[in-house]
Protein backbone atom coordinates (compact mmCIF):
# COMPACT_ATOMS: atom_id res chain seq x y z
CA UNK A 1 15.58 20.92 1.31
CA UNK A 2 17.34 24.21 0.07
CA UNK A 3 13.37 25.14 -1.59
CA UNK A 4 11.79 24.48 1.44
CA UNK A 5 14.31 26.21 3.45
CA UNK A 6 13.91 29.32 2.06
CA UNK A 7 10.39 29.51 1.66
CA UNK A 8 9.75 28.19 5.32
CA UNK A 9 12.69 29.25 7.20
CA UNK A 10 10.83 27.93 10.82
CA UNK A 11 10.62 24.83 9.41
CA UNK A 12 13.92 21.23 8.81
CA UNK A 13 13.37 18.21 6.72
CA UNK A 14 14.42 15.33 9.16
CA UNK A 15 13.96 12.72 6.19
CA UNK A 16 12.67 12.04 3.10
CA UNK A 17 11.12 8.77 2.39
CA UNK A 18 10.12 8.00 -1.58
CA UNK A 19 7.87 5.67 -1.86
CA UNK A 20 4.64 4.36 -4.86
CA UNK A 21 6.13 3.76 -8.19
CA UNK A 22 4.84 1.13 -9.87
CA UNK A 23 2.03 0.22 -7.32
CA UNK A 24 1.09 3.47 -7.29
CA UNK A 25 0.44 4.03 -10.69
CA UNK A 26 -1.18 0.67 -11.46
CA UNK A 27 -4.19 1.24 -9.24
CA UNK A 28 -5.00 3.92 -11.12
CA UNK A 29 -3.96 6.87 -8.11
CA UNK A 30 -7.08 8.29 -6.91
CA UNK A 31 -9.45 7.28 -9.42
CA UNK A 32 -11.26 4.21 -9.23
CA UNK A 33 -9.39 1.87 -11.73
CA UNK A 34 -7.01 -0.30 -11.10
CA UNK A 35 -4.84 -3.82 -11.25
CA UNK A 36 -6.22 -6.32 -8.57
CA UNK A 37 -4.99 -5.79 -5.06
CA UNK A 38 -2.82 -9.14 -4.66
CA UNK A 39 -0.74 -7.89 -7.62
CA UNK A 40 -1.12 -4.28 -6.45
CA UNK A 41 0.63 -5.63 -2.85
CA UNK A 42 3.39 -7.53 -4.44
CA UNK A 43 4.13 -4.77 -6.30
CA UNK A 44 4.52 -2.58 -3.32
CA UNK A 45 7.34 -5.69 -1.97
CA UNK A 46 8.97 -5.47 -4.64
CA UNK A 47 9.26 -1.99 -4.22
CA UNK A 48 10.29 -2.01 -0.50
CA UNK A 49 13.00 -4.01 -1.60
CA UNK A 50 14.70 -1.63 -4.41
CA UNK A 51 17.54 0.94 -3.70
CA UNK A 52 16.57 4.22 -2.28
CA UNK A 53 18.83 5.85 -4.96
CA UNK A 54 16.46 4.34 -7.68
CA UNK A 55 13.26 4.93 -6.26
CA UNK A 56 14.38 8.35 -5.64
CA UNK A 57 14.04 8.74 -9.57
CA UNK A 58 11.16 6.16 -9.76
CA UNK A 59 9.01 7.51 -7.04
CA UNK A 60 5.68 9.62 -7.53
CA UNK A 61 4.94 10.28 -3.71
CA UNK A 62 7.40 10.62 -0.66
CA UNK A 63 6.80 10.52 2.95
CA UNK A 64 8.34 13.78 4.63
CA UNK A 65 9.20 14.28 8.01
CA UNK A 66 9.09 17.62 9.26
CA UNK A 67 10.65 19.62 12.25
CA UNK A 68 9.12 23.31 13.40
CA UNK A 69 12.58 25.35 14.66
């Protein structure tokens, strides 16, 4: 928040929402590889499901919401 702060000073992180750790990575990102999509979705439950503190760590995308001052 402090980053964005000062390099955008128009602009407030409302929330932060980390989210596509194991899921994410199993379907291979972008590319076109990947586990099948019935394991890929009950990976994303299980995710849902875990403490925000861990997937904080865990996490390789987050949802941000933004606010223009």
């Amino acid at each position: 928040k402090e980053a964005l702060a000062e390099a955008c000073p128009g602009i407030r992180v409302i929330s932060v929402r980390p989210f596509g750790a194991l899921a994410y990575a199993l379907t291979g990102g972008f590319q076109g590889w990947g586990l099948p999509a019935p394991l890929i979705s009950a990976l994303a439950r299980f995710e849902g499901i875990l403490p925000r503190a861990l997937m904080q760590h865990m996490a390789l995308r987050a949802l941000f919401v933004l606010e223009k001052c």
